[in-house]
C-alpha atoms as a PDB file:
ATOM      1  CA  UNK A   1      17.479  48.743 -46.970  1.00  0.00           C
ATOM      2  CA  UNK A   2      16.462  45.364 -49.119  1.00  0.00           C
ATOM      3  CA  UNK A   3      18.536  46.557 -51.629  1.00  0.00           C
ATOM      4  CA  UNK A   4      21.675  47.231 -49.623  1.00  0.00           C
ATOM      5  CA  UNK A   5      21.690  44.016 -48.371  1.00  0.00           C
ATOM      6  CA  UNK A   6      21.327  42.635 -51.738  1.00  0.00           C
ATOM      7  CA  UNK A   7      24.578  44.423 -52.677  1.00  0.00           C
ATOM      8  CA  UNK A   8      26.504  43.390 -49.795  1.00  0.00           C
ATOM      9  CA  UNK A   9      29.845  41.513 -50.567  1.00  0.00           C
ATOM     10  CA  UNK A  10      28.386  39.320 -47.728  1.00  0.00           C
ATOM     11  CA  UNK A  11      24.819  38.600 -49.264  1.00  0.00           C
ATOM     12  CA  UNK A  12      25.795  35.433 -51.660  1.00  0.00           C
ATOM     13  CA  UNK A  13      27.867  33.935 -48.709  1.00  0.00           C
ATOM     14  CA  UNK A  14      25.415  33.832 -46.631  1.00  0.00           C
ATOM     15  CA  UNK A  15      22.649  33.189 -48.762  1.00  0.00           C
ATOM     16  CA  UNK A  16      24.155  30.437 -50.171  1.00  0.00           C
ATOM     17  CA  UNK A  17      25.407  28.435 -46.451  1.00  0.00           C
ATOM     18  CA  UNK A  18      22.114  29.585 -44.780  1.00  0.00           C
ATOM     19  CA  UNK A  19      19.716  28.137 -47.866  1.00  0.00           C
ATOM     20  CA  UNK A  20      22.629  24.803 -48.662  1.00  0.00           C
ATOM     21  CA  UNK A  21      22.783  23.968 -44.686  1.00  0.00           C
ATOM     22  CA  UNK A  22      19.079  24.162 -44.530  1.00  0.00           C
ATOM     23  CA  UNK A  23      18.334  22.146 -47.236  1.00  0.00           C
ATOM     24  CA  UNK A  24      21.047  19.483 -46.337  1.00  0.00           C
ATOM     25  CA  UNK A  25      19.518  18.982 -42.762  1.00  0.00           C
ATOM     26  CA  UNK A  26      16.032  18.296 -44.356  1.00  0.00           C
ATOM     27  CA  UNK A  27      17.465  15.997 -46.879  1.00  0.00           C
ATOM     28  CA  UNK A  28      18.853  13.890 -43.611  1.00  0.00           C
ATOM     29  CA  UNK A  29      16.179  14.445 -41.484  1.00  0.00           C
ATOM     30  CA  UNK A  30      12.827  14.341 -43.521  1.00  0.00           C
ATOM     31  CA  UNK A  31      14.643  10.924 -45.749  1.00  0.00           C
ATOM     32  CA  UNK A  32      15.097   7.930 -43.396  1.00  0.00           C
ATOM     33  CA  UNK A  33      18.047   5.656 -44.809  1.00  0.00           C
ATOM     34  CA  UNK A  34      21.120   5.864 -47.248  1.00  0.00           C
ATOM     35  CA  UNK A  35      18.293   4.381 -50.632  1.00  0.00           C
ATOM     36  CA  UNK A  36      16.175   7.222 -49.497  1.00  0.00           C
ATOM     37  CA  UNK A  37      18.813  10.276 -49.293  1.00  0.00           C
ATOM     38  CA  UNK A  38      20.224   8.994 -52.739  1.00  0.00           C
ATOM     39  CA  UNK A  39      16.831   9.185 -54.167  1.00  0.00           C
ATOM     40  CA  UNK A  40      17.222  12.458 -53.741  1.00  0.00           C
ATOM     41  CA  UNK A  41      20.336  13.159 -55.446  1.00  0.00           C
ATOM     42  CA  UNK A  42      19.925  10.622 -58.507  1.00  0.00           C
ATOM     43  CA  UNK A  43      18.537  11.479 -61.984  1.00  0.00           C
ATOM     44  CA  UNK A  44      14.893  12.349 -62.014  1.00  0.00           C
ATOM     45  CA  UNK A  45      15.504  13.620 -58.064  1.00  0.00           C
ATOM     46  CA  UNK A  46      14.204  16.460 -56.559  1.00  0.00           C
ATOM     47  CA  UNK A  47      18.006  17.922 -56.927  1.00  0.00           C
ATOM     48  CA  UNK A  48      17.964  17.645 -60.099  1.00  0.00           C
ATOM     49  CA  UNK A  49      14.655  19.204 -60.692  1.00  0.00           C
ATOM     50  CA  UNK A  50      15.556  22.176 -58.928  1.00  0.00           C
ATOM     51  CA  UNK A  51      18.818  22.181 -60.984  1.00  0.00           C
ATOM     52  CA  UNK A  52      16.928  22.661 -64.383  1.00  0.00           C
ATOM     53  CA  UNK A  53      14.855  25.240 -63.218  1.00  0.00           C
ATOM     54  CA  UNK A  54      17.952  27.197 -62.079  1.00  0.00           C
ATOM     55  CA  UNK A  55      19.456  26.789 -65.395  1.00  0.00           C
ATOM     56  CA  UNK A  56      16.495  27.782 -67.223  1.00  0.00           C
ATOM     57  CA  UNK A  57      16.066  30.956 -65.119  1.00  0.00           C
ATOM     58  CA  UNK A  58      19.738  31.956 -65.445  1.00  0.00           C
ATOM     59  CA  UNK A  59      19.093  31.930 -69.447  1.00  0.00           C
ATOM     60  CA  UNK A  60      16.077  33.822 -69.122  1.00  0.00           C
ATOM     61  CA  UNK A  61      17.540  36.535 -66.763  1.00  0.00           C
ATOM     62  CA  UNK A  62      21.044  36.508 -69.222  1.00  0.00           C
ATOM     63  CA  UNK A  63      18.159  37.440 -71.854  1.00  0.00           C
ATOM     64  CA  UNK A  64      16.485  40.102 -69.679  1.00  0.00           C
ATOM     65  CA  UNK A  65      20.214  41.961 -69.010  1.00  0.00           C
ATOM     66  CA  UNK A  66      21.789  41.855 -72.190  1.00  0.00           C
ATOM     67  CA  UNK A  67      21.612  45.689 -72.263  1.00  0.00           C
ATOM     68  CA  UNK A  68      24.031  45.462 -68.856  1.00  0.00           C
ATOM     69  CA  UNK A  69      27.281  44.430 -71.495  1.00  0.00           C
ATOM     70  CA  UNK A  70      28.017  46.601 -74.265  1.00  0.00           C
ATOM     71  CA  UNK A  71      30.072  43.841 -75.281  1.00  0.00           C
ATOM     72  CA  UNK A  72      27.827  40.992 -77.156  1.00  0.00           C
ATOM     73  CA  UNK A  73      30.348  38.249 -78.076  1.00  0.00           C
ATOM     74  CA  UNK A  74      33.319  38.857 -75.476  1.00  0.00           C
ATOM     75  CA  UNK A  75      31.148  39.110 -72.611  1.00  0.00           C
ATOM     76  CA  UNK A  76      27.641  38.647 -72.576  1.00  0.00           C
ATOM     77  CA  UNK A  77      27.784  36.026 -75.472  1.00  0.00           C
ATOM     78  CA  UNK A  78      29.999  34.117 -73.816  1.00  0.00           C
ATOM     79  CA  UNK A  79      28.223  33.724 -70.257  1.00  0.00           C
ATOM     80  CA  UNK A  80      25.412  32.798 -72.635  1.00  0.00           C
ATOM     81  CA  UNK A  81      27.145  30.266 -74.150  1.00  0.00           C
ATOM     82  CA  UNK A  82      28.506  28.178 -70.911  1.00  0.00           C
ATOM     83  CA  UNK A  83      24.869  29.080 -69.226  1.00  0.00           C
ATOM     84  CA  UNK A  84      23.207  26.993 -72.199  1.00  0.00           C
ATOM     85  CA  UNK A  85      26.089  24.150 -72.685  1.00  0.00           C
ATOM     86  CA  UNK A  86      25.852  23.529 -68.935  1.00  0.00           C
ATOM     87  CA  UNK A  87      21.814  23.608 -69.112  1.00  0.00           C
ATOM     88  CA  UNK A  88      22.205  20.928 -71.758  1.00  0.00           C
ATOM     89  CA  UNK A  89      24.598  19.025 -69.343  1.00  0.00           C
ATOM     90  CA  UNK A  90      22.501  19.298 -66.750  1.00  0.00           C
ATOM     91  CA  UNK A  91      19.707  18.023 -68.938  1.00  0.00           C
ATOM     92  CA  UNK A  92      21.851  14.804 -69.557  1.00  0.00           C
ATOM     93  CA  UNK A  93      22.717  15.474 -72.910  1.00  0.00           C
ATOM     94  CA  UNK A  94      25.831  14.208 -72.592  1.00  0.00           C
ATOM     95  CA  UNK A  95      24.089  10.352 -72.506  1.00  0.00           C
ATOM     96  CA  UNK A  96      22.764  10.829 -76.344  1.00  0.00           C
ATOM     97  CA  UNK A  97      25.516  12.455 -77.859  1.00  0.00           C
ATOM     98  CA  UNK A  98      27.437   8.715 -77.656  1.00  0.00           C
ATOM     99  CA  UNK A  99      27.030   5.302 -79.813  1.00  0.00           C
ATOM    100  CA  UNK A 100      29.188   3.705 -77.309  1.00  0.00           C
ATOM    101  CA  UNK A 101      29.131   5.575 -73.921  1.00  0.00           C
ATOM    102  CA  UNK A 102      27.361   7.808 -71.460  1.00  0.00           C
ATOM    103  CA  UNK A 103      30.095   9.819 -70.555  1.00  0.00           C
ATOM    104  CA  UNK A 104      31.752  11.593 -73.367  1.00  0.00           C
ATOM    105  CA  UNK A 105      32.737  14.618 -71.570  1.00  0.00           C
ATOM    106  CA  UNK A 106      34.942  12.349 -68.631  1.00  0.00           C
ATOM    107  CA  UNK A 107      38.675  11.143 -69.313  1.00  0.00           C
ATOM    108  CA  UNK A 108      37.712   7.676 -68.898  1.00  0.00           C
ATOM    109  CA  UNK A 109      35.895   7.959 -72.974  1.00  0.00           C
ATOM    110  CA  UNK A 110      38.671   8.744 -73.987  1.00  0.00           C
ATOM    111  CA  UNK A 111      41.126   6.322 -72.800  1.00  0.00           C
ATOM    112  CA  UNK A 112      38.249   3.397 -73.563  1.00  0.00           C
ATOM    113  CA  UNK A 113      39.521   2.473 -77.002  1.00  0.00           C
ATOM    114  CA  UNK A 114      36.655   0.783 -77.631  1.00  0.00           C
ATOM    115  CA  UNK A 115      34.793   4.545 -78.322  1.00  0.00           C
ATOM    116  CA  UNK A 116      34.793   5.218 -81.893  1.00  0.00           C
ATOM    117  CA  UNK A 117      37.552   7.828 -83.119  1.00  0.00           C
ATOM    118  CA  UNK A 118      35.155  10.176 -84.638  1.00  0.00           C
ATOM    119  CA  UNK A 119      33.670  10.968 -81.982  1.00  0.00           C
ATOM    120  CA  UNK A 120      36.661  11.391 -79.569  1.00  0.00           C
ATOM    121  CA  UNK A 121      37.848  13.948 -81.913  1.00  0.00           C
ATOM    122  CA  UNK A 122      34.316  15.745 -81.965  1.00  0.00           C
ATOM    123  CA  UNK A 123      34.095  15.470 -77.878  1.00  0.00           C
ATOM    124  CA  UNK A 124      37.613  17.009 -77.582  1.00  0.00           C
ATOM    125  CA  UNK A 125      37.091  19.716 -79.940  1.00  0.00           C
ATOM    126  CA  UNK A 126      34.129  21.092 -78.019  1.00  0.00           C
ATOM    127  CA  UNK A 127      35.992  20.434 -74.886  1.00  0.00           C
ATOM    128  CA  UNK A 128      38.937  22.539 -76.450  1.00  0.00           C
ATOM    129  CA  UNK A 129      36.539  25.112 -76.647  1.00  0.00           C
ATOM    130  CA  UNK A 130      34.648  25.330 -73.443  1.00  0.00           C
ATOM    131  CA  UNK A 131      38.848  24.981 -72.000  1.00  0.00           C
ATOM    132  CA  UNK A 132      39.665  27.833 -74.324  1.00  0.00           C
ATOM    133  CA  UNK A 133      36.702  29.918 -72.967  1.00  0.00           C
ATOM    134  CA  UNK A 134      37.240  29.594 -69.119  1.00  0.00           C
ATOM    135  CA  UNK A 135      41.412  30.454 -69.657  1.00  0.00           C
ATOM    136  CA  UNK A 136      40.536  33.550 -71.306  1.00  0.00           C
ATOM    137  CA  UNK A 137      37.517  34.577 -68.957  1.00  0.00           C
ATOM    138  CA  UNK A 138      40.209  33.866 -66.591  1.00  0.00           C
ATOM    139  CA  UNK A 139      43.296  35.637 -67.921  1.00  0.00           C
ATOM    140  CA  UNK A 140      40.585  38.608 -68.848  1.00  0.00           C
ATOM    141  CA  UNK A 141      39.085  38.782 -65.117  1.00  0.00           C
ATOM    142  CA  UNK A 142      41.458  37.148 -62.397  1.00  0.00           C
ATOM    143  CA  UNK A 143      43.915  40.097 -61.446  1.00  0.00           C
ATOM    144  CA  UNK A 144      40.560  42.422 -61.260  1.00  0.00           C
ATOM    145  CA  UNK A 145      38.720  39.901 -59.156  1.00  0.00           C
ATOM    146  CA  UNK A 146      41.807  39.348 -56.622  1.00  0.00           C
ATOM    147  CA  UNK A 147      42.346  43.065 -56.311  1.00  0.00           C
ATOM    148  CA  UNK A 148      38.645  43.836 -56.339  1.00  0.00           C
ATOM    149  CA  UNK A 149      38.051  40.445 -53.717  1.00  0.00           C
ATOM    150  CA  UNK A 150      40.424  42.050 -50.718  1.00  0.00           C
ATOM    151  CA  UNK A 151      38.474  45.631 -51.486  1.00  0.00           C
ATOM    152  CA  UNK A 152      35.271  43.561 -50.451  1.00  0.00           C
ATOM    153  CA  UNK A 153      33.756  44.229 -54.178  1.00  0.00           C
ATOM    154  CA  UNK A 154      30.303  42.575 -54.172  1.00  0.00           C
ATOM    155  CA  UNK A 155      30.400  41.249 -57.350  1.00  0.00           C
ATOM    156  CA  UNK A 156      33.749  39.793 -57.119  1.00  0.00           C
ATOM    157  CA  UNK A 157      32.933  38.179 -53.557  1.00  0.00           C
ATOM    158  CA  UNK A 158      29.876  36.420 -55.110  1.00  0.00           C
ATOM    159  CA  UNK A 159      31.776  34.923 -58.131  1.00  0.00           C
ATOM    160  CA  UNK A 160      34.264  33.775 -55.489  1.00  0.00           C
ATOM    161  CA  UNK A 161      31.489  31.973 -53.711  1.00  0.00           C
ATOM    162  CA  UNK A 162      30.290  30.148 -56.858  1.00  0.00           C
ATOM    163  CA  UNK A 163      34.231  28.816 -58.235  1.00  0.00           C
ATOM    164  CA  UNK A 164      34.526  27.111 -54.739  1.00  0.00           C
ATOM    165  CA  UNK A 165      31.557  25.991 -55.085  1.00  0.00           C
ATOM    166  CA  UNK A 166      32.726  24.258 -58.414  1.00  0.00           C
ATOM    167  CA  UNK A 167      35.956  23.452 -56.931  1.00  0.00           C
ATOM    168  CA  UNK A 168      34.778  22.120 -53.761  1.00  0.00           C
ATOM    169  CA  UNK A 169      31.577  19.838 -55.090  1.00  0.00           C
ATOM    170  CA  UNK A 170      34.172  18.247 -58.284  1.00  0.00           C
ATOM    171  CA  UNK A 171      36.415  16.974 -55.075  1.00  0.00           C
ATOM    172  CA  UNK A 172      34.389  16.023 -53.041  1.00  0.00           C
ATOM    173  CA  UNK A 173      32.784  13.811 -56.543  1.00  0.00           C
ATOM    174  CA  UNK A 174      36.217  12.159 -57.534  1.00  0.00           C
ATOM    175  CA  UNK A 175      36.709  11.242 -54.031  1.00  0.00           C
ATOM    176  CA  UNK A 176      35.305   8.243 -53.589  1.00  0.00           C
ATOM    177  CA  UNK A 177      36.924   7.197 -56.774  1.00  0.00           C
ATOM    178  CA  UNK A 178      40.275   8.183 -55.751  1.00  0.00           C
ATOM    179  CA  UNK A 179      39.715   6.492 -51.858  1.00  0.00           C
ATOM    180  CA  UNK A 180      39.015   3.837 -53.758  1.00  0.00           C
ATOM    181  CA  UNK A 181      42.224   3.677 -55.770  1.00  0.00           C
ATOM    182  CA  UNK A 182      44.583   4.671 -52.478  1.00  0.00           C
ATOM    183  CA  UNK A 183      42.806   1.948 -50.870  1.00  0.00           C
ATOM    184  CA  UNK A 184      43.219  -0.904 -52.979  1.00  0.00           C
ATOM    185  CA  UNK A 185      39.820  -1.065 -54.097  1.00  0.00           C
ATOM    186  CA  UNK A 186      38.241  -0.822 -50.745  1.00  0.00           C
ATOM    187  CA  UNK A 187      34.859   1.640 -50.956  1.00  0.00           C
ATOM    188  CA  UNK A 188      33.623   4.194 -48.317  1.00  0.00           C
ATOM    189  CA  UNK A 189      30.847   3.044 -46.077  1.00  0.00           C
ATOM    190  CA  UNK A 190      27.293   3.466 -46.939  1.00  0.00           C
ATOM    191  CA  UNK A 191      26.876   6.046 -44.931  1.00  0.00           C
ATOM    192  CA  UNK A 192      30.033   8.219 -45.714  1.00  0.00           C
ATOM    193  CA  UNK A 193      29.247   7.604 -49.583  1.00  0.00           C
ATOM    194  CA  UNK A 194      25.577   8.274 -49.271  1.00  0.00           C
ATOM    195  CA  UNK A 195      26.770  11.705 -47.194  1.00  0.00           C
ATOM    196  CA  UNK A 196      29.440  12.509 -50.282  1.00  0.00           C
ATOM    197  CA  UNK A 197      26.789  12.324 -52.523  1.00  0.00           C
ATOM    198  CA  UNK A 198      24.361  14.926 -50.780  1.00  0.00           C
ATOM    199  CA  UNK A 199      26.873  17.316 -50.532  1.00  0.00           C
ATOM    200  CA  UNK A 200      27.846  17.312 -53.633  1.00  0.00           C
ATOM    201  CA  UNK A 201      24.788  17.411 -55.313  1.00  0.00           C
ATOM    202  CA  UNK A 202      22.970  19.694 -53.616  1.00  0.00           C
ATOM    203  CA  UNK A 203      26.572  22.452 -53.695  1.00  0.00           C
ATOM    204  CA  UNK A 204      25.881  22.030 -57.701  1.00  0.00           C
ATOM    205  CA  UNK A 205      22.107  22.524 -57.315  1.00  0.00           C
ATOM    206  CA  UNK A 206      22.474  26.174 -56.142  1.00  0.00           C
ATOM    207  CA  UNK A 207      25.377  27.444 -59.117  1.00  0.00           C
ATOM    208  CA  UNK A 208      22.902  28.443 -61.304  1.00  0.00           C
ATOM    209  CA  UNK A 209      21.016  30.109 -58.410  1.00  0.00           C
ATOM    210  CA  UNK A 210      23.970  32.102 -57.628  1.00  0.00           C
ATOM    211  CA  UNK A 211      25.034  32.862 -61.381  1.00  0.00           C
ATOM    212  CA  UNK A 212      21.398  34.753 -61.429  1.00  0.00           C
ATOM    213  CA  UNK A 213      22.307  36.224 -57.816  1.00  0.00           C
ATOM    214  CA  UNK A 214      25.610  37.881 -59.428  1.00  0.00           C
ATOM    215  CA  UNK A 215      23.400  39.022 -62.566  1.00  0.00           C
ATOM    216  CA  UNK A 216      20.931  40.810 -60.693  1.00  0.00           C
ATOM    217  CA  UNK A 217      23.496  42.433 -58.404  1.00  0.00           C
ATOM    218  CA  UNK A 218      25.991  43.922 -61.688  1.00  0.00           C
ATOM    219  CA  UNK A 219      22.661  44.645 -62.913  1.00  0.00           C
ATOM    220  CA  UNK A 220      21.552  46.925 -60.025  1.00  0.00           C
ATOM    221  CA  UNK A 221      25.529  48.541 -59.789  1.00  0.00           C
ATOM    222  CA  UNK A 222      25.444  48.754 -63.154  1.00  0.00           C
ATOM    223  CA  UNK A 223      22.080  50.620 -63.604  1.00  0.00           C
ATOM    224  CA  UNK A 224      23.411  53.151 -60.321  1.00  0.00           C
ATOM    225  CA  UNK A 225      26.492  53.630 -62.661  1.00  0.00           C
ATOM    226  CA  UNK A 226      24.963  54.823 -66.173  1.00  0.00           C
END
């Protein structure tokens, strides 16, 4: 019974807005004031704690499954590959890898011409590569994943759940930057900002979460396959 549950096309939906909403509320209700609620979403926060251990589980259970993909460098190897560069991303790597900046991997480095040339060539090479990587896992994947989507596959209903994730939480970041530029420079109240900010966070916390989630569940289809 557990297990059919697991593998519903339904689980990850609703594991994912049952756990987010619930851990949203008590972010807003347990935290009195905007300083208090961004505490929890700033570096060294309890979101961000949670984060690493996700990321560090999803390696370890990418590890465990390797057997699952008969295919070591166009499949497995390469969900082992974005698992780690996002762990390290996560871990703030990003903020080292600069003389000059702290944000290497965002347009704006780029266009600052005070960032050495070097290293905007070494920055855009590996972002070549992680581009390169998600436009073949999507030319490989998407027509499968739309047909196998409106045939309620489970696997392709979970993945679904974690790209809007992605999608959703990167909006809902630029946004205050971009009402900021429509507006002439005019910022979102505290309150709206501070509210941006949980959302977004806490959307991100719970990717890695549901990368394991889709693991486990090809792992259990796959096992009832061989």
């Amino acid at each position: 019974m557990i297990k059919k549950m697991f593998l519903s096309p339904f689980f990850v939906p609703v594991f994912f807005v049952v756990l987010w909403a619930m851990f949203v509320c008590n972010a807003i209700f347990m935290h009195e004031g905007n300083d208090a609620i961004l505490a929890v979403t700033k570096e060294g926060g309890i979101i961000e704690d949670i984060s690493h251990v996700g990321y560090i589980f999803l390696i370890a259970l990418l590890l465990l499954v390797s057997n699952d993909y008969r295919d070591k460098i166009r499949s497995w190897g390469i969900y082992l590959f974005l698992a780690i560069c996002a762990f390290l991303r996560e871990e703030g790597i990003h903020h080292h890898l600069s003389k000059t900046d702290t944000t290497p991997f965002k347009s704006r480095f780029f266009l600052n011409p005070n960032n050495a040339l070097s290293e905007k060539i070494v920055f855009g090479i590996f972002l070549l590569v992680i581009l390169c990587v998600v436009i073949y896992l999507a030319h490989k994947y998407a027509k499968h994943l739309i047909k196998s989507f409106l045939k309620l596959d489970t696997i392709s209903w979970s993945i679904a759940v974690m790209c809007t994730i992605g999608v959703v939480s990167k909006y809902i970041d630029r946004f205050p930057a971009n009402w900021r530029k429509a507006h002439g420079g005019v910022e979102l109240s505290d309150d709206v900002y501070t509210m941006f900010q949980l959302v977004e966070e806490s959307m991100e916390m719970f990717l890695p979460y549901i990368a394991c989630l889709i693991l486990m569940q090809y792992h259990y289809l796959y096992g009832e396959k061989k």
